[in-house]
Protein backbone atom coordinates (compact mmCIF):
# COMPACT_ATOMS: atom_id res chain seq x y z
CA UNK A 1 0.72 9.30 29.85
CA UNK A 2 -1.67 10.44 27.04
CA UNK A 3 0.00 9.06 23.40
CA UNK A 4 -1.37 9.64 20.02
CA UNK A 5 -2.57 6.40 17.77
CA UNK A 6 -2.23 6.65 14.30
CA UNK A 7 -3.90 4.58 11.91
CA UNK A 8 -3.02 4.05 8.44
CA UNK A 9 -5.42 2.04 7.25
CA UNK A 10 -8.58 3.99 8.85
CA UNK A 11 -6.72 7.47 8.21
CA UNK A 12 -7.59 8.20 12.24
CA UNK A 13 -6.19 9.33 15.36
CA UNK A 14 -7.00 8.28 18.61
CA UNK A 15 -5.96 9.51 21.99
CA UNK A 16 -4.82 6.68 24.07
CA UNK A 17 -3.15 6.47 27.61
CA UNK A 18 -0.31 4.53 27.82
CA UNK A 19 0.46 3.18 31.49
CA UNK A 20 4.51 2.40 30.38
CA UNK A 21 6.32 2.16 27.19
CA UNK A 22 9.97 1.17 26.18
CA UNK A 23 12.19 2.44 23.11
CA UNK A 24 10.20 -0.42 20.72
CA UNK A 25 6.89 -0.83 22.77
CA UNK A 26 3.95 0.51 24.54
CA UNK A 27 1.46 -0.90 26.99
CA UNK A 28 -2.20 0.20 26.67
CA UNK A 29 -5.59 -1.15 28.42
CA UNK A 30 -3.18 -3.67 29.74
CA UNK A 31 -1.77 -4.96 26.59
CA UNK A 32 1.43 -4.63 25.09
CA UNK A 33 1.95 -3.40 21.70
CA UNK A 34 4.69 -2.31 19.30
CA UNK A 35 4.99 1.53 18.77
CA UNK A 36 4.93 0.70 15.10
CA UNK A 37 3.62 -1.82 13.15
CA UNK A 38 2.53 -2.17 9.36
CA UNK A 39 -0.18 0.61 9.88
CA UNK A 40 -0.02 1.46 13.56
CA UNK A 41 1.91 4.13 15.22
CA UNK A 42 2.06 5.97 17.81
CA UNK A 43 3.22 8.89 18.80
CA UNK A 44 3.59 11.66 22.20
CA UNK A 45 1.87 14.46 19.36
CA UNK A 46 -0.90 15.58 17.09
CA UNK A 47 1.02 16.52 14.73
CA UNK A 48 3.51 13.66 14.51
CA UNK A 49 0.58 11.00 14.05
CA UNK A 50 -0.50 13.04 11.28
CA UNK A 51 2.46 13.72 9.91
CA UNK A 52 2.53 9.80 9.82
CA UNK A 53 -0.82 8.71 7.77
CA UNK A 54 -0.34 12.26 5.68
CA UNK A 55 3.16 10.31 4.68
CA UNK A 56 1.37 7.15 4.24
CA UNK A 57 -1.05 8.45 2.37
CA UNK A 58 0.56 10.01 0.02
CA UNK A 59 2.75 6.80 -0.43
CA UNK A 60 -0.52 5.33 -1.66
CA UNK A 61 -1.60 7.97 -3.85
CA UNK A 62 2.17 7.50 -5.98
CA UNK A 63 2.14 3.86 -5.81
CA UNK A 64 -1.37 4.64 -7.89
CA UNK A 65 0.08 6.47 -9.54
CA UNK A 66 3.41 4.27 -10.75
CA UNK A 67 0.24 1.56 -11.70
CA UNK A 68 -1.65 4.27 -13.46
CA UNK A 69 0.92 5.24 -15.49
CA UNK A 70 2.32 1.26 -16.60
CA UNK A 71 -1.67 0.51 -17.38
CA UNK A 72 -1.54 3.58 -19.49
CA UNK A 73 1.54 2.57 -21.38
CA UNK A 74 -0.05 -0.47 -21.78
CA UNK A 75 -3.04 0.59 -23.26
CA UNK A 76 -1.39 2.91 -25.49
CA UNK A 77 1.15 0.17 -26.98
CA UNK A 78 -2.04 -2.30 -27.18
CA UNK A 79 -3.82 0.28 -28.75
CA UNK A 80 -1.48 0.83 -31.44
CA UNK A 81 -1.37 -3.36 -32.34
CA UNK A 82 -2.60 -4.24 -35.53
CA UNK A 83 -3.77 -7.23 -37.32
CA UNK A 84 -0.33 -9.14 -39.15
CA UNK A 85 -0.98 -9.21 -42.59
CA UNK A 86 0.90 -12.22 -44.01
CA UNK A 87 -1.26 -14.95 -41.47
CA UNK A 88 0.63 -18.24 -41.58
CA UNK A 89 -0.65 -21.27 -42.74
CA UNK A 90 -0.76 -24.26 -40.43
CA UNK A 91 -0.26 -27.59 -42.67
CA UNK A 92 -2.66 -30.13 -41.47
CA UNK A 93 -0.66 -33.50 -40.89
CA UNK A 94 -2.21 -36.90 -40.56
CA UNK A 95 -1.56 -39.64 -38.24
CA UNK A 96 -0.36 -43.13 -40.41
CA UNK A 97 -0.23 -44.90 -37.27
């Protein structure tokens, strides 16, 4: 049975044919494999394996975003630091040992 394997990582789909598959996992070229994994799916469409890295993707591009967006806030409150101007003294304390 011809499945669809989605990458997330390589942003590609591959046709594959499956010889069995269960609820959780599929066999292909003789190996089994989970239907999903950290960045491999698969799927009986098209459209559903792209569905699947467009989702991923854009997961990426607002996790970027989040970081983006803190590192800019950052910036802007570093930015805005200035130099104290009382600077404390450090006394200077000898050993009498």
């Amino acid at each position: 049975m011809k499945k669809y394997r989605a990458n997330s990582i390589s942003n590609m789909i591959t046709v594959v044919e499956a010889e069995r598959e269960t609820d959780a996992t599929i066999w292909v070229s003789g190996r089994r494999e989970s239907k999903r994994s950290s960045y491999i799916a698969y799927f009986d469409k098209w459209e559903e394996a792209h569905a699947y890295i467009m989702a991923t993707a854009l997961r990426k591009v607002e996790a970027c975003q989040l970081r983006l967006k803190s590192a800019e806030k950052n910036y802007d409150i570093t930015s805005k630091m200035t130099k104290p101007k009382i600077e404390l003294e450090c006394e200077h304390v000898q050993s009498t040992t």
